[in-house]
PDB file of N, CA and C in Angstrom:
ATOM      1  N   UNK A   1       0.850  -1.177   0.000  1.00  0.00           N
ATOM      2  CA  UNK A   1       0.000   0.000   0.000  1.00  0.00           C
ATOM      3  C   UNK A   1       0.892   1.234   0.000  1.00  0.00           C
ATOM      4  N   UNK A   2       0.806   1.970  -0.990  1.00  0.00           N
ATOM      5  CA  UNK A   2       0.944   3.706  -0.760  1.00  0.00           C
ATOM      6  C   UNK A   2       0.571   4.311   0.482  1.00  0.00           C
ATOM      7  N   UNK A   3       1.837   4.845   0.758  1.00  0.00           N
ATOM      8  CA  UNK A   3       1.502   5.962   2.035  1.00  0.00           C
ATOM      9  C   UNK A   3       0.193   6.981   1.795  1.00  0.00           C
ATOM     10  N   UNK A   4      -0.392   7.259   0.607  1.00  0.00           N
ATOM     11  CA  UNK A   4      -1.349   7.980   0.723  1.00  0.00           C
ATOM     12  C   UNK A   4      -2.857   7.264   1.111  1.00  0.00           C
ATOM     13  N   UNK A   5      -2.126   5.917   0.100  1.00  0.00           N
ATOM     14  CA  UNK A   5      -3.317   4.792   0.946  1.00  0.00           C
ATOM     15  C   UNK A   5      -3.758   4.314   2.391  1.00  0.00           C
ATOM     16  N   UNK A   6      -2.355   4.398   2.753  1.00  0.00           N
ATOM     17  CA  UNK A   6      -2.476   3.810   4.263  1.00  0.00           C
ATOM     18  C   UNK A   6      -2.918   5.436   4.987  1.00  0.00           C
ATOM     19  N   UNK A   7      -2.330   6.212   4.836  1.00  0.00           N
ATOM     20  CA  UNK A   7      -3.058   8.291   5.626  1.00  0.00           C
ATOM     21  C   UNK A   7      -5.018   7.713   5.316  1.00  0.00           C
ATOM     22  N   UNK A   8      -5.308   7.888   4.274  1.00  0.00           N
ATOM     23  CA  UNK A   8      -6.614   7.320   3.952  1.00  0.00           C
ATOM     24  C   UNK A   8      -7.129   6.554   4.843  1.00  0.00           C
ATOM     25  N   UNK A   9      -6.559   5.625   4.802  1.00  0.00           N
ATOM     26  CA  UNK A   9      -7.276   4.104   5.728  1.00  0.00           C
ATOM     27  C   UNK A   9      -7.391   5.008   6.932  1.00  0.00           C
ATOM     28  N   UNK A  10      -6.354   4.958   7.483  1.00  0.00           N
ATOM     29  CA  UNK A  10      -5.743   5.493   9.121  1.00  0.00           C
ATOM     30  C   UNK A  10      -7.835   6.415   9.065  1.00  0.00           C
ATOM     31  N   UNK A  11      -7.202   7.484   8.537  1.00  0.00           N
ATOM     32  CA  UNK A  11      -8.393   8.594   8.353  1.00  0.00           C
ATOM     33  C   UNK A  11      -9.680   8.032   8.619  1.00  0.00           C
ATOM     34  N   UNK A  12     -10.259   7.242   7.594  1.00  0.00           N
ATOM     35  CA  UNK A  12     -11.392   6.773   7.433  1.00  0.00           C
ATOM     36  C   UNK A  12     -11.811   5.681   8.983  1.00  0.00           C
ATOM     37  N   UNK A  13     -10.557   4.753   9.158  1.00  0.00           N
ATOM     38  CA  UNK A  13     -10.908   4.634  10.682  1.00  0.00           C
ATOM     39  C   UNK A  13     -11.478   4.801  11.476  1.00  0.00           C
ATOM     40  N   UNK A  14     -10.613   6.049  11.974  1.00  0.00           N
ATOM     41  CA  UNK A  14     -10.763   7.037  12.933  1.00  0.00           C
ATOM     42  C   UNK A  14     -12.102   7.151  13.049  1.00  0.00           C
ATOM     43  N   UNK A  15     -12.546   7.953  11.894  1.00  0.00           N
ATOM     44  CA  UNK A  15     -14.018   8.600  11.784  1.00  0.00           C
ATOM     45  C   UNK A  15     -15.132   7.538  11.995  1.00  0.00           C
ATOM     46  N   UNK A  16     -14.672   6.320  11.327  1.00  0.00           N
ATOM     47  CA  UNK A  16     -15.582   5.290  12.135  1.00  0.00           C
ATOM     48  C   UNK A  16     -16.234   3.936  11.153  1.00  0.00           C
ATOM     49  N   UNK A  17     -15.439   3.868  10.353  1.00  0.00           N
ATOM     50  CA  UNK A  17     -15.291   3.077   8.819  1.00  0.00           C
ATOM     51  C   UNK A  17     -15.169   1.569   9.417  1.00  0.00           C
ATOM     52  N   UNK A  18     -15.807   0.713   8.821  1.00  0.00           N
ATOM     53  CA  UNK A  18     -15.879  -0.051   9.171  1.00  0.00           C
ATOM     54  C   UNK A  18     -14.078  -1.018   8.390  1.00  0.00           C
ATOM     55  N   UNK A  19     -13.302  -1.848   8.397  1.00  0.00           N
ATOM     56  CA  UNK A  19     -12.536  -2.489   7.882  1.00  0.00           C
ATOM     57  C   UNK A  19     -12.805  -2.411   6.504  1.00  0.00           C
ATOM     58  N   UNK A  20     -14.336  -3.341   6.640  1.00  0.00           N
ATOM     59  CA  UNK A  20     -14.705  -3.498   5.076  1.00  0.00           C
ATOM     60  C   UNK A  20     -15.191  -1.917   4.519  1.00  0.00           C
ATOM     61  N   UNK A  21     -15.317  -1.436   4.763  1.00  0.00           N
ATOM     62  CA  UNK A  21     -15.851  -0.365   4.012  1.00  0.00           C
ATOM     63  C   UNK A  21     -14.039   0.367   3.465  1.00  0.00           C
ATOM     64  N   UNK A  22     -13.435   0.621   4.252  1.00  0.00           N
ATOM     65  CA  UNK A  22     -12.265   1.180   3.699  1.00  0.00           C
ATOM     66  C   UNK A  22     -11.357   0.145   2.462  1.00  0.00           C
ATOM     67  N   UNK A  23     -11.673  -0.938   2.923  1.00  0.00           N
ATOM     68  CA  UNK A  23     -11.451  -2.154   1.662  1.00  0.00           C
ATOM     69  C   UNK A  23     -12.009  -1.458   0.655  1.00  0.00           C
ATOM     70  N   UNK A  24     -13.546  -1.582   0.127  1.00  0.00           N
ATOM     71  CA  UNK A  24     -14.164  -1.249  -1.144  1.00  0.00           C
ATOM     72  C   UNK A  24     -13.417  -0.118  -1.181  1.00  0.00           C
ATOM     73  N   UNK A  25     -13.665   1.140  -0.727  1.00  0.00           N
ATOM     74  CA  UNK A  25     -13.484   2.053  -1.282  1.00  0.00           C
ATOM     75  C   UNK A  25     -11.960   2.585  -1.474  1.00  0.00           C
ATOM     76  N   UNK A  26     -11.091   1.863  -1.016  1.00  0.00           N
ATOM     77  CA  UNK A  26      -9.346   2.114  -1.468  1.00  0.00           C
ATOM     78  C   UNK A  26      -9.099   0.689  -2.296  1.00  0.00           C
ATOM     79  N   UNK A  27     -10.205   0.127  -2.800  1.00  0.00           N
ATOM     80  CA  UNK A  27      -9.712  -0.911  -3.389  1.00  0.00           C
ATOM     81  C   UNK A  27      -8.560  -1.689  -3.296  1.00  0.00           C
ATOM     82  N   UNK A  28      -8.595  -1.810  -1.761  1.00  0.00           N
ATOM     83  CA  UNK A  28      -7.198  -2.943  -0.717  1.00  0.00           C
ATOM     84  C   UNK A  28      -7.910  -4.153  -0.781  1.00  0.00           C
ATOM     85  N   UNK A  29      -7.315  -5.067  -0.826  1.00  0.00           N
ATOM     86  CA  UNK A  29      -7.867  -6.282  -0.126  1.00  0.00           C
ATOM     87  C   UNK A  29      -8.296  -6.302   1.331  1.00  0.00           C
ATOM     88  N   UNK A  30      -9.124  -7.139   2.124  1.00  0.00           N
ATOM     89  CA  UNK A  30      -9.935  -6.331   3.568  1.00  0.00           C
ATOM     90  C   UNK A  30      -8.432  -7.256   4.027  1.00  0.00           C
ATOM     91  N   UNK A  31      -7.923  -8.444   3.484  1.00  0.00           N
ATOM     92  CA  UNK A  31      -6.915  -9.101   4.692  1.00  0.00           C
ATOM     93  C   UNK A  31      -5.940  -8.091   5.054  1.00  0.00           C
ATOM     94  N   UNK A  32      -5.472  -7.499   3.584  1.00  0.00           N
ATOM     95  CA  UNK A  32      -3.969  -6.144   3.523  1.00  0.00           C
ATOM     96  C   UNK A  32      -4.307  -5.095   4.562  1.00  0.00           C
ATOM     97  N   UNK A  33      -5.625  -4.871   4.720  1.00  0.00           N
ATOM     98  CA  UNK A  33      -6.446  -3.669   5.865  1.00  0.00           C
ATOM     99  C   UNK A  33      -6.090  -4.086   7.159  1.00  0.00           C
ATOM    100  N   UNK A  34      -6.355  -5.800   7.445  1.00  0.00           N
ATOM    101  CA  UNK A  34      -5.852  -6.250   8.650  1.00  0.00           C
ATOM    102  C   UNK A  34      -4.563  -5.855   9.087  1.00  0.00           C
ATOM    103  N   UNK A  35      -3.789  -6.724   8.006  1.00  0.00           N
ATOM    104  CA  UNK A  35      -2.300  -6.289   8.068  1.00  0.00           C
ATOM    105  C   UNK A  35      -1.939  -5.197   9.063  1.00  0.00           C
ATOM    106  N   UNK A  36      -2.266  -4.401   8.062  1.00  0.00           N
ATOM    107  CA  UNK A  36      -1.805  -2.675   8.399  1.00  0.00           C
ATOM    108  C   UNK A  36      -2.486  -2.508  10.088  1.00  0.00           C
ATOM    109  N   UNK A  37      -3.968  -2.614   9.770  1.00  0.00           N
ATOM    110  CA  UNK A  37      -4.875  -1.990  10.964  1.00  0.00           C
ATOM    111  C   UNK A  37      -5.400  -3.026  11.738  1.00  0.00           C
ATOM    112  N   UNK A  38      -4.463  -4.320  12.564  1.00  0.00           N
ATOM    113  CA  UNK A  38      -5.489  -5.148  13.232  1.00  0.00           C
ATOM    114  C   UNK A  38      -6.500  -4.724  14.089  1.00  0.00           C
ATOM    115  N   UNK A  39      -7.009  -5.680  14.340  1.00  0.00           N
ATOM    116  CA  UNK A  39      -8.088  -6.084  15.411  1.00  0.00           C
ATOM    117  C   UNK A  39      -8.095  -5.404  16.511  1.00  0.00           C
ATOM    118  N   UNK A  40      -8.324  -4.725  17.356  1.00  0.00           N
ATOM    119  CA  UNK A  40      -8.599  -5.031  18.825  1.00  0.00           C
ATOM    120  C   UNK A  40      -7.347  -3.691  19.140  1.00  0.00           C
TER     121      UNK A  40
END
């Protein structure tokens, strides 16, 4: 993932994005989302 991808993710997070939702819409795979942003 691009650093502008991962600022994005981080972002969308925050605000209250569900995993899968930042998947569709940065067109990541939801596992690569894990990766980056686990669980818990």
């Amino acid at each position: 993932m691009t650093r502008a991808i991962i600022n994005r993710a981080e972002d969308m997070l925050i605000a209250g994005a569900t995993r899968q939702q930042v998947a569709d819409v940065t067109g990541v795979d939801l596992k690569t989302i894990y990766k980056y942003f686990p669980a818990g």
